[in-house]
Structure formats: structure tokens, C-alpha cells
PDB file of N, CA and C in Angstrom:
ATOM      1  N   UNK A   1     108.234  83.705 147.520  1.00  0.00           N
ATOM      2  CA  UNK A   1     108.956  82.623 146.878  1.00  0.00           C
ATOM      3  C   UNK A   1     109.834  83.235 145.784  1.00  0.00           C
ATOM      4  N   UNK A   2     110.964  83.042 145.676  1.00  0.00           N
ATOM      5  CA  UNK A   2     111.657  83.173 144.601  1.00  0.00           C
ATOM      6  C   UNK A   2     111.847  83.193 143.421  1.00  0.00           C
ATOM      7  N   UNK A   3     112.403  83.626 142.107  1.00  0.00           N
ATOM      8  CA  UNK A   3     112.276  82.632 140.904  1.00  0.00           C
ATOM      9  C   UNK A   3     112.421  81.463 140.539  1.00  0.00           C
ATOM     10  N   UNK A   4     113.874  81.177 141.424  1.00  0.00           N
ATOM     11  CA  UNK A   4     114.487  79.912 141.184  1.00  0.00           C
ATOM     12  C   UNK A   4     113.347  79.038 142.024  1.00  0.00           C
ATOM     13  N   UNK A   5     113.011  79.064 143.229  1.00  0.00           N
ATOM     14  CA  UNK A   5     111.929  78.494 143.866  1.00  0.00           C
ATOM     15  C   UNK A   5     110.870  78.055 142.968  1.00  0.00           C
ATOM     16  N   UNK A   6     110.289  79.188 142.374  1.00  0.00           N
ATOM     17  CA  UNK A   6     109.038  78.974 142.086  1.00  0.00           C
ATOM     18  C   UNK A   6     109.002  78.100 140.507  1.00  0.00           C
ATOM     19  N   UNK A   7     110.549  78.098 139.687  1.00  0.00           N
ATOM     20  CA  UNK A   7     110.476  77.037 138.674  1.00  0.00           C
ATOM     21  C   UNK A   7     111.006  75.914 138.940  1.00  0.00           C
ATOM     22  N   UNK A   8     111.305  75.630 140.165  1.00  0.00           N
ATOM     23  CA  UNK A   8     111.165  74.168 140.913  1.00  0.00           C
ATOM     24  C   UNK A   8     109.839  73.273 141.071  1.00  0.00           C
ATOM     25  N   UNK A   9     109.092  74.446 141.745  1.00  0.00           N
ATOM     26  CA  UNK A   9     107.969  74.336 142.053  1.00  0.00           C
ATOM     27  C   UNK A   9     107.216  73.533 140.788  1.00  0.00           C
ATOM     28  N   UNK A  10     107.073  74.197 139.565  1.00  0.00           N
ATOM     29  CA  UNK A  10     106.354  74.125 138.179  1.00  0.00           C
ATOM     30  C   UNK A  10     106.961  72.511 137.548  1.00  0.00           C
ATOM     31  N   UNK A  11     108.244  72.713 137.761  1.00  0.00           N
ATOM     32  CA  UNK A  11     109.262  71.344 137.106  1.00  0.00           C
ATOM     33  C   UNK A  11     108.371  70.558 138.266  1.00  0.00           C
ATOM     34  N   UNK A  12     108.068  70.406 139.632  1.00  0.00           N
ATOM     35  CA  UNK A  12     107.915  69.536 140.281  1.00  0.00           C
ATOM     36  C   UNK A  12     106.169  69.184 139.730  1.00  0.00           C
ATOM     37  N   UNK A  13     105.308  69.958 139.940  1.00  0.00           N
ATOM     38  CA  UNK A  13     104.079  69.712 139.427  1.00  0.00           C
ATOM     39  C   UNK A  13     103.946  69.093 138.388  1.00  0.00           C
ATOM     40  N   UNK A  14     104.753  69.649 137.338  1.00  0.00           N
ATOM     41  CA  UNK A  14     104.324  68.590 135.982  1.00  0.00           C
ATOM     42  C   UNK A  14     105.093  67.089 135.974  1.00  0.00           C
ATOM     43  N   UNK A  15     106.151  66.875 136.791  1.00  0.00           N
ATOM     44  CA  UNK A  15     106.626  65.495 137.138  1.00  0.00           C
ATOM     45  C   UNK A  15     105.146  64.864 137.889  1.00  0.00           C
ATOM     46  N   UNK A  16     104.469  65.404 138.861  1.00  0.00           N
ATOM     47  CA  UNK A  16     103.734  64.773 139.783  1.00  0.00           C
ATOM     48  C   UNK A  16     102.401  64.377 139.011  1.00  0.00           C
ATOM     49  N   UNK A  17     102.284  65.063 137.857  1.00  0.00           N
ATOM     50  CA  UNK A  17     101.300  64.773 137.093  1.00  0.00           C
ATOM     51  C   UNK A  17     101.358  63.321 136.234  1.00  0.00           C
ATOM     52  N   UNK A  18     102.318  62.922 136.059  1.00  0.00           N
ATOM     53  CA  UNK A  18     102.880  61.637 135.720  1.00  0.00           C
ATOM     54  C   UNK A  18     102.430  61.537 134.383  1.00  0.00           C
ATOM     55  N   UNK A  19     102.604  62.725 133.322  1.00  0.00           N
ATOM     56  CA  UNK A  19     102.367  62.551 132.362  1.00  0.00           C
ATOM     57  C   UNK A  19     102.861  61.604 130.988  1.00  0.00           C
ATOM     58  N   UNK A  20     103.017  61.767 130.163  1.00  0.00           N
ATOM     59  CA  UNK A  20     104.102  61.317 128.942  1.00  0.00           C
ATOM     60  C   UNK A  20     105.027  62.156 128.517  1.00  0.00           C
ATOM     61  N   UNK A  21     104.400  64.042 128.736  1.00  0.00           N
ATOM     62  CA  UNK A  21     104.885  64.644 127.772  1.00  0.00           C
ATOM     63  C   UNK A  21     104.692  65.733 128.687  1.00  0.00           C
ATOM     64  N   UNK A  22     106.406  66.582 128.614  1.00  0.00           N
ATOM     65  CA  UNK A  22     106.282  67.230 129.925  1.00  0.00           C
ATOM     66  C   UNK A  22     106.963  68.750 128.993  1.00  0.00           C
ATOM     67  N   UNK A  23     106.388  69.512 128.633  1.00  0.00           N
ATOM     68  CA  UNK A  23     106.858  70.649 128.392  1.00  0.00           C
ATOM     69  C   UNK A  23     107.461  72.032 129.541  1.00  0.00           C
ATOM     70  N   UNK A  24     108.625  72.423 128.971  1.00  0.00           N
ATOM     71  CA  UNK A  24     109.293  73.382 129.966  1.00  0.00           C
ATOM     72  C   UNK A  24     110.059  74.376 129.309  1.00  0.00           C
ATOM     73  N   UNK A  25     109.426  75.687 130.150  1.00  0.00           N
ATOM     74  CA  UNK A  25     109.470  76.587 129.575  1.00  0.00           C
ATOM     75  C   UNK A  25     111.328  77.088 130.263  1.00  0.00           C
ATOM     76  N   UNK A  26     112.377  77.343 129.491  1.00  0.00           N
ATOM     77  CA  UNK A  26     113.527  77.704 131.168  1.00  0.00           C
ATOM     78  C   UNK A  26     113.150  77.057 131.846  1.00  0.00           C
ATOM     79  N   UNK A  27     112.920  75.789 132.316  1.00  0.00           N
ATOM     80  CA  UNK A  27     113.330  75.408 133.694  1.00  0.00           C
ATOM     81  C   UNK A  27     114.378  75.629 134.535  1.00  0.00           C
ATOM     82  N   UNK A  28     115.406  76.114 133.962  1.00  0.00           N
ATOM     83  CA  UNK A  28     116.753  75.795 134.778  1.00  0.00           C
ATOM     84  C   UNK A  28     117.308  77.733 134.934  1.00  0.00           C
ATOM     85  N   UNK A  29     116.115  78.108 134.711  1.00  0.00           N
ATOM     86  CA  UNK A  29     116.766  79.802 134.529  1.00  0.00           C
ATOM     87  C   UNK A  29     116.420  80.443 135.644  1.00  0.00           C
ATOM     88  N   UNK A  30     117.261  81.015 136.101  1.00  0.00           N
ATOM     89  CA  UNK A  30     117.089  82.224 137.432  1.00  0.00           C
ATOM     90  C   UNK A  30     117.428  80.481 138.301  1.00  0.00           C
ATOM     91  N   UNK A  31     118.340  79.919 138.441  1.00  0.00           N
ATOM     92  CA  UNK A  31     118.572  78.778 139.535  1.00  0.00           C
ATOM     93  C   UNK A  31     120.165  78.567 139.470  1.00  0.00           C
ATOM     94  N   UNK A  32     120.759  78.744 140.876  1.00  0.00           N
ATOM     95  CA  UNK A  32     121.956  78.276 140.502  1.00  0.00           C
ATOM     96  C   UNK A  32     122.305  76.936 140.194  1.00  0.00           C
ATOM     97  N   UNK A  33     124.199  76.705 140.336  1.00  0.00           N
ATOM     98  CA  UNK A  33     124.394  75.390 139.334  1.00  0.00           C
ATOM     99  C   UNK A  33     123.927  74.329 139.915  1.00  0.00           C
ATOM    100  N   UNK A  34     123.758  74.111 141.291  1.00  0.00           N
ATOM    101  CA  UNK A  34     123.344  73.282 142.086  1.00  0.00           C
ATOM    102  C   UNK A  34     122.223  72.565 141.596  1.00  0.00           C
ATOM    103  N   UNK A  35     121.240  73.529 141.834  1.00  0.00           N
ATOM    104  CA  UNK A  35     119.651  73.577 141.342  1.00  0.00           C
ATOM    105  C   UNK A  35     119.140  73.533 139.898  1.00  0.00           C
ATOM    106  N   UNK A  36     120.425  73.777 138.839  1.00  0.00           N
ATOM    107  CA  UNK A  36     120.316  73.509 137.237  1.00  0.00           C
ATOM    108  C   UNK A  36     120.635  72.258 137.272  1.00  0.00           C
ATOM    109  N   UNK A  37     121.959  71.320 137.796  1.00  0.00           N
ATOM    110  CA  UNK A  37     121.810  70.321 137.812  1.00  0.00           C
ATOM    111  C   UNK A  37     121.424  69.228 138.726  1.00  0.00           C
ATOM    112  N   UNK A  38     120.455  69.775 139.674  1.00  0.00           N
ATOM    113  CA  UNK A  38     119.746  68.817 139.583  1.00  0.00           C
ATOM    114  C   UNK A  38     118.240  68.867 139.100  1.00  0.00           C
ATOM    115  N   UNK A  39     117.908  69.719 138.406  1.00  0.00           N
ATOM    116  CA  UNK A  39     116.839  69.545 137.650  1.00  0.00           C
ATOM    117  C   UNK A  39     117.292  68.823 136.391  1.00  0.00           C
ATOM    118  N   UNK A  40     118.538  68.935 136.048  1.00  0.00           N
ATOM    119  CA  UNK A  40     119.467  68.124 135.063  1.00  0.00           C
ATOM    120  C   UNK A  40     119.140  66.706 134.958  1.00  0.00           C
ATOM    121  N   UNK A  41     119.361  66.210 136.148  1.00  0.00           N
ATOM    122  CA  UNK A  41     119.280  64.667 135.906  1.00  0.00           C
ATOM    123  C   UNK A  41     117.613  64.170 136.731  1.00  0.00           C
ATOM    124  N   UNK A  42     116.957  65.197 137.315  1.00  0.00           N
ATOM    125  CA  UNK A  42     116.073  64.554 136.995  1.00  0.00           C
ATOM    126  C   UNK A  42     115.132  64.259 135.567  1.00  0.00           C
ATOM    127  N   UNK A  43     115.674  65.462 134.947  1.00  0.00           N
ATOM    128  CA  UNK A  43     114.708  65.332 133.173  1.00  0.00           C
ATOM    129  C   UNK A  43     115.570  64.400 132.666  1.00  0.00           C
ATOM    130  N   UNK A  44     117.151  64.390 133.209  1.00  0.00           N
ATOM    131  CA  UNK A  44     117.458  62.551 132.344  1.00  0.00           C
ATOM    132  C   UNK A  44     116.915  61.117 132.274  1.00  0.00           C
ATOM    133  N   UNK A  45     116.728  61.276 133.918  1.00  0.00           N
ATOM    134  CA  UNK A  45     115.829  60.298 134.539  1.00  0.00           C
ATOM    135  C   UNK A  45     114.465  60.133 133.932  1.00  0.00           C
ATOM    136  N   UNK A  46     113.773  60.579 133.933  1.00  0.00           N
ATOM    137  CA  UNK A  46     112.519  60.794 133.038  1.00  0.00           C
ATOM    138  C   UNK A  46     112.216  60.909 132.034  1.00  0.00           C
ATOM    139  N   UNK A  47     113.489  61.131 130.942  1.00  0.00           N
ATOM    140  CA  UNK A  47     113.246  60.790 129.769  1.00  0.00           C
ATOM    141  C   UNK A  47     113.986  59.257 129.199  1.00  0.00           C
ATOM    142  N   UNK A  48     114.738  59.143 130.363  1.00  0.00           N
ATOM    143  CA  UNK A  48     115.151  57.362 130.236  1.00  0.00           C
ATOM    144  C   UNK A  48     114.036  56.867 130.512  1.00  0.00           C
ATOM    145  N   UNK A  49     113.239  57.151 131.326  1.00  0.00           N
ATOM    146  CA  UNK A  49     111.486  56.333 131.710  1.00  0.00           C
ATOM    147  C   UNK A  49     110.672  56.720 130.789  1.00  0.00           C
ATOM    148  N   UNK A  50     110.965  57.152 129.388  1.00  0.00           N
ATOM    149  CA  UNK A  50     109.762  57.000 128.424  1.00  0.00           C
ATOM    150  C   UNK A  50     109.360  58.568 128.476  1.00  0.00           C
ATOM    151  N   UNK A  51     109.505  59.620 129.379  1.00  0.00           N
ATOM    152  CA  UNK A  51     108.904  60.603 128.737  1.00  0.00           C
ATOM    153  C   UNK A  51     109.608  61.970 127.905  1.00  0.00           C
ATOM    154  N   UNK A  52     108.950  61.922 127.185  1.00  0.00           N
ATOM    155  CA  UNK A  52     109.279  63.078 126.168  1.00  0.00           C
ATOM    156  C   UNK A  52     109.205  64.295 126.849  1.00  0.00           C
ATOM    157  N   UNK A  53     110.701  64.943 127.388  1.00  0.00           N
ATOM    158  CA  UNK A  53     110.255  66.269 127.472  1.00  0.00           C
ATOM    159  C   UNK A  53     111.148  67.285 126.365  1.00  0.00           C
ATOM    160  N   UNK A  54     110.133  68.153 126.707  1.00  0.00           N
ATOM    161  CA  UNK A  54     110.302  69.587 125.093  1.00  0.00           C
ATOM    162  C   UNK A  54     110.460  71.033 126.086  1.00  0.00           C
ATOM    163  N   UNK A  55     111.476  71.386 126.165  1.00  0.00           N
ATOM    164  CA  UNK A  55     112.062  72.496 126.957  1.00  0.00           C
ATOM    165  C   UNK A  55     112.612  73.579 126.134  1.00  0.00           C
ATOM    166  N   UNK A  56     111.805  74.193 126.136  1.00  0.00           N
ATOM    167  CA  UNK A  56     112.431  76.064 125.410  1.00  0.00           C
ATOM    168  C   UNK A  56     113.637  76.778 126.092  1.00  0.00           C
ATOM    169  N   UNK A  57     114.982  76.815 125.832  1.00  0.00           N
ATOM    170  CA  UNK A  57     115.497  76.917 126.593  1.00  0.00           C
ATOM    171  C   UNK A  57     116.595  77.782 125.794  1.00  0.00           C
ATOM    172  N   UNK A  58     118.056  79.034 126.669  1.00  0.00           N
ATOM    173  CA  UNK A  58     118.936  79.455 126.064  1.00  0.00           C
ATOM    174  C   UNK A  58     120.032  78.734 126.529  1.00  0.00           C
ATOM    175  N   UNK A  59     120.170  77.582 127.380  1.00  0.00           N
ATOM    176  CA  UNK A  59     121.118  77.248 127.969  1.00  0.00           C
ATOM    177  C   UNK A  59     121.546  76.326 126.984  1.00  0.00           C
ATOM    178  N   UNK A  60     122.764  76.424 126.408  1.00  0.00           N
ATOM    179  CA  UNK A  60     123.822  75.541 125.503  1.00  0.00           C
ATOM    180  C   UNK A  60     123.853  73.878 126.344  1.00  0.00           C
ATOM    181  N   UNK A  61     123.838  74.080 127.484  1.00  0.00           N
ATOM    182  CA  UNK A  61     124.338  72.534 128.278  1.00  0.00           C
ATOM    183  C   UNK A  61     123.101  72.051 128.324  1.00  0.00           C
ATOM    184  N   UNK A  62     121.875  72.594 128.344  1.00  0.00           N
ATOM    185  CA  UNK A  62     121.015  71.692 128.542  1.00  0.00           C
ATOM    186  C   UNK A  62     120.719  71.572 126.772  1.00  0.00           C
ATOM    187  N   UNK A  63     120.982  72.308 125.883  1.00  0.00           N
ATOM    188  CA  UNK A  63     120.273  71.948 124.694  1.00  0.00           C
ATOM    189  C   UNK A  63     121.191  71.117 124.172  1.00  0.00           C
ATOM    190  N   UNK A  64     122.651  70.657 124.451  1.00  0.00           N
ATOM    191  CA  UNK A  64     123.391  70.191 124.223  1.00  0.00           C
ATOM    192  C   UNK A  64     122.917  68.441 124.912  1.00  0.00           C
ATOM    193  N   UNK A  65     122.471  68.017 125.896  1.00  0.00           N
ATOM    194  CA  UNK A  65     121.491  66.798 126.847  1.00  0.00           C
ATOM    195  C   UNK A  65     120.137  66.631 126.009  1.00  0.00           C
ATOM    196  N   UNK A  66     119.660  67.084 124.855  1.00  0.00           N
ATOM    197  CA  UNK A  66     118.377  66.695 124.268  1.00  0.00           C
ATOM    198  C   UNK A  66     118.761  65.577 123.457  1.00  0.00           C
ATOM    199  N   UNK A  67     117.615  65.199 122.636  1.00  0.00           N
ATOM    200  CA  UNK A  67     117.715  64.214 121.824  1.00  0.00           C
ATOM    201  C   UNK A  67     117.532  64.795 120.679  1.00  0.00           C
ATOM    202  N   UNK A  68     117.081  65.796 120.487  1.00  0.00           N
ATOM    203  CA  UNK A  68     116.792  66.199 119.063  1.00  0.00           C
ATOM    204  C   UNK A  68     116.432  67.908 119.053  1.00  0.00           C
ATOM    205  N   UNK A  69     117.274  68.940 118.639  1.00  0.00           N
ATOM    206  CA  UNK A  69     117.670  70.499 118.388  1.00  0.00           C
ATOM    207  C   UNK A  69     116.999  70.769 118.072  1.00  0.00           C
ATOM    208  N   UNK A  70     116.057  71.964 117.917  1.00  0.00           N
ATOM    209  CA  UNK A  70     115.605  72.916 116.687  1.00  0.00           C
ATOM    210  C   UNK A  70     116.267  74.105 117.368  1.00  0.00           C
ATOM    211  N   UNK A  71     116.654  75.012 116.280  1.00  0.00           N
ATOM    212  CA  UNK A  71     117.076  76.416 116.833  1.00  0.00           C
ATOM    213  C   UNK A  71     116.147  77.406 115.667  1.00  0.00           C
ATOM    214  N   UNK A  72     115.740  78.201 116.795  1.00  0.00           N
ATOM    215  CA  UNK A  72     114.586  79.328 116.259  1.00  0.00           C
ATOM    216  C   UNK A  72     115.661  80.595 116.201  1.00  0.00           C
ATOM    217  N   UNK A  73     115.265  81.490 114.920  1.00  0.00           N
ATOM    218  CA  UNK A  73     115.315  82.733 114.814  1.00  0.00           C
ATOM    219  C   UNK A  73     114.017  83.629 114.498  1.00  0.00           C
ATOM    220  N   UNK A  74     114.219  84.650 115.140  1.00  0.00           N
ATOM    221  CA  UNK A  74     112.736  85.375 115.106  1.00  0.00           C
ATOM    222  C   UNK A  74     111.588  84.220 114.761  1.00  0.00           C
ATOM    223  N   UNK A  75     111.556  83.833 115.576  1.00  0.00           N
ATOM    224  CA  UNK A  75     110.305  82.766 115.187  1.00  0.00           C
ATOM    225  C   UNK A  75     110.574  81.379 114.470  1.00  0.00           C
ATOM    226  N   UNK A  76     111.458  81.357 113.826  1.00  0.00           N
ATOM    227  CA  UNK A  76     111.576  80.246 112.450  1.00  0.00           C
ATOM    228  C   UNK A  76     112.439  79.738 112.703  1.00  0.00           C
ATOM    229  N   UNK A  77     112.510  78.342 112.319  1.00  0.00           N
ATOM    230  CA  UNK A  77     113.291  76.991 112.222  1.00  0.00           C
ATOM    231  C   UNK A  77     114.255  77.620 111.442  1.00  0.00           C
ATOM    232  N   UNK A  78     115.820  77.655 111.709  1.00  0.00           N
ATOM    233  CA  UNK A  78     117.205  77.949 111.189  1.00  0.00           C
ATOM    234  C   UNK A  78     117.665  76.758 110.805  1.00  0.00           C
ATOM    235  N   UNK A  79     117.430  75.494 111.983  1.00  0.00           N
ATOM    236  CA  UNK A  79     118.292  74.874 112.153  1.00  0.00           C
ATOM    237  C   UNK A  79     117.559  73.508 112.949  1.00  0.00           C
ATOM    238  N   UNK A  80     117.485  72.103 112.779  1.00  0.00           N
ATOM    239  CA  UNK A  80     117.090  70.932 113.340  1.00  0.00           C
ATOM    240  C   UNK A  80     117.435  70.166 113.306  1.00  0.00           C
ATOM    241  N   UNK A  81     117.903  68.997 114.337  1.00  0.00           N
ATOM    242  CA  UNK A  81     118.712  67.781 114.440  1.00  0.00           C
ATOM    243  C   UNK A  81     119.267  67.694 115.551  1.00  0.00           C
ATOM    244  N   UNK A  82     120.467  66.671 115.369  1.00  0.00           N
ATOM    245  CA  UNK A  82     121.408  66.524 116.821  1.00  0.00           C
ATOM    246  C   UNK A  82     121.835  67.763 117.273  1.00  0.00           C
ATOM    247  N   UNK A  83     121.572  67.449 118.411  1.00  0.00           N
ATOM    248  CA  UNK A  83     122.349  68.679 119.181  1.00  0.00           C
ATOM    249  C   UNK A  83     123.897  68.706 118.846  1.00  0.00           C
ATOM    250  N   UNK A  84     124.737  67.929 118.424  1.00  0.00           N
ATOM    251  CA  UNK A  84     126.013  68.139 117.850  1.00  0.00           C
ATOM    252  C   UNK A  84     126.578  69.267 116.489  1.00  0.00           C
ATOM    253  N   UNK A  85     124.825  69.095 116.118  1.00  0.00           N
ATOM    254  CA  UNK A  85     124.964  69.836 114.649  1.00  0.00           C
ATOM    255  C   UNK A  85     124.128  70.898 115.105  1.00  0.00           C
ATOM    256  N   UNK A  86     123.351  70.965 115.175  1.00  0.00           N
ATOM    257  CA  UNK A  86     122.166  72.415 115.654  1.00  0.00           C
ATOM    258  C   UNK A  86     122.857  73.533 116.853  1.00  0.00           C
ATOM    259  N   UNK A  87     123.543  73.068 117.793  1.00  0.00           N
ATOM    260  CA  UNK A  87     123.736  74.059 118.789  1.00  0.00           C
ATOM    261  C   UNK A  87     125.438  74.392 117.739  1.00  0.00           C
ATOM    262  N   UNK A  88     125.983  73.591 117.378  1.00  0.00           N
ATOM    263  CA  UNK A  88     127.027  74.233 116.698  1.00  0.00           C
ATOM    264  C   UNK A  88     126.533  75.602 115.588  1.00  0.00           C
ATOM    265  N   UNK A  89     125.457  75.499 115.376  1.00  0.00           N
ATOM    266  CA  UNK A  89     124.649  77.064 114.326  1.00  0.00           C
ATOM    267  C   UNK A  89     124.849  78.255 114.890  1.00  0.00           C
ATOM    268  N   UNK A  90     124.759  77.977 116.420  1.00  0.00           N
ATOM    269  CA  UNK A  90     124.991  78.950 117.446  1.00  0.00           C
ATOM    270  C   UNK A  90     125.931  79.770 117.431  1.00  0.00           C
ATOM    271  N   UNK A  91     127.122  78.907 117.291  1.00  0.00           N
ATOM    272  CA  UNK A  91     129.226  79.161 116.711  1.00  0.00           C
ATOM    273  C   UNK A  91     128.970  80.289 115.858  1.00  0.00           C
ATOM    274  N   UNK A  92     128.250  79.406 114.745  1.00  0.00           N
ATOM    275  CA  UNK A  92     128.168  80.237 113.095  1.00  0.00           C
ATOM    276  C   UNK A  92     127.134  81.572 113.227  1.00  0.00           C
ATOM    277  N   UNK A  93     126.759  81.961 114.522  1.00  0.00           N
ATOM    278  CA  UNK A  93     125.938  83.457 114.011  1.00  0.00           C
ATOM    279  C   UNK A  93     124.735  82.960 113.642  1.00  0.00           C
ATOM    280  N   UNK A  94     123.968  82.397 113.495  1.00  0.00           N
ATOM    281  CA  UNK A  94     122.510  81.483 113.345  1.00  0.00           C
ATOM    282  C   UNK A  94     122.169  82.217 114.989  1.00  0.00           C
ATOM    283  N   UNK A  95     120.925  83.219 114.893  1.00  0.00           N
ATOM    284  CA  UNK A  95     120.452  82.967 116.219  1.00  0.00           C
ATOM    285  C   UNK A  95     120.812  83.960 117.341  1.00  0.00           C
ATOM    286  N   UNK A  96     122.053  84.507 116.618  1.00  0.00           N
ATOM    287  CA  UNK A  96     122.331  85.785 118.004  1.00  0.00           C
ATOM    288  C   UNK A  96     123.381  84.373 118.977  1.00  0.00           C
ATOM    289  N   UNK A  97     123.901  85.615 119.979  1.00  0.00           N
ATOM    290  CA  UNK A  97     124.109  84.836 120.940  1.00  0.00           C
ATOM    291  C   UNK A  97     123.557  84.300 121.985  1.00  0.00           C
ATOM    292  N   UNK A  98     123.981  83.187 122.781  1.00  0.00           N
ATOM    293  CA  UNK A  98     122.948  82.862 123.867  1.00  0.00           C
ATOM    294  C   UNK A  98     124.156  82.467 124.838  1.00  0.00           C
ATOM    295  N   UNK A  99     123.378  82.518 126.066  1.00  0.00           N
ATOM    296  CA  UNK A  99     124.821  82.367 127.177  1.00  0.00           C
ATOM    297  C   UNK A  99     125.401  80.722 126.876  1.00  0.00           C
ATOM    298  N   UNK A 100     126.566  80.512 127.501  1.00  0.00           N
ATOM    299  CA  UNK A 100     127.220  79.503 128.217  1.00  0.00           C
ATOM    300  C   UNK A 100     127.172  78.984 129.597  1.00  0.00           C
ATOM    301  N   UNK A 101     126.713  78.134 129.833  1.00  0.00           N
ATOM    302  CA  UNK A 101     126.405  77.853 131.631  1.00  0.00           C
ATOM    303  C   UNK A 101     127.395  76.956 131.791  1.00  0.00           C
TER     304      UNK A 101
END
């Protein structure tokens, strides 16, 4: 199985679990654009149905689709809030760089 496969796989299990609160580690990493967005709108879908998900992630487009930013440096809170204001820290050197998808 693949990478991209196998964090399909993980995104799909914790949907099937029908939890509240769905943590994800990269979901959308090692997957092409196809397969980023549509893991895209299914975590839209699911967080329009009430659940909270919390995704660790370097991708600008998906941290840019949250409801609420934190950006870590070496460990520590730099930066928290809208994603309008928090991923813009990114611009300013806060954080190193992280790709563009």
C-alpha cells in the first residue's frame, strides 16, 4: 500500500468511528491534488456536521480552511487565531518556511 493510500486509509477509519473529535496528523501529505481535495471537502463536510477536527499540518490551503490557527515554532505557540492572521506569520518569517500547495 502506498503512502498516499495508506493516509486515506487512517482519514477513513477515524470518519467510520463516528466520533466528535477527529485528530489528523498530514492527512493530505504524500497524496496528489485529486486526493488532497477530496479529503478537502470531506473534513468540510464533517466539520459542518458538528465535528471538530484538529489537523497538524504544513499545507498553507488546508490551514488556510480551519476555523481557528495556531502556528508552532520549535515547539511553541508564535502565533493563534484566524487563519487570515496566523498563516499570514508565515509571510513574516514566524516559523521557517512551509510549502504552498
Amino acid at each position: 500500500m502506498s503512502g498516499g493510500q495508506r493516509r486515506r486509509v487512517l482519514v477513513a477509519q477515524g470518519l467510520a468511528q463516528g466520533a466528535d473529535l477527529l485528530p489528523l496528523d498530514e492527512p493530505a501529505g504524500a497524496l496528489d491534488r485529486s486526493a488532497r481535495e477530496a479529503i478537502a471537502r470531506v473534513l468540510d463536510e464533517v466539520t459542518g456536521e458538528g465535528v471538530t477536527v484538529v489537523q497538524a499540518t504544513h499545507d498553507l490551503a488546508a490551514a488556510r480552511r480551519a476555523g481557528h490557527c495556531l502556528l508552532l515554532d520549535g515547539g511553541r505557540v508564535v502565533a493563534a487565531g484566524p487563519p487570515s492572521e496566523v498563516v499570514g506569520e508565515v509571510g513574516r518569517g514566524r516559523a521557517g518556511r512551509l510549502p504552498e500547495r
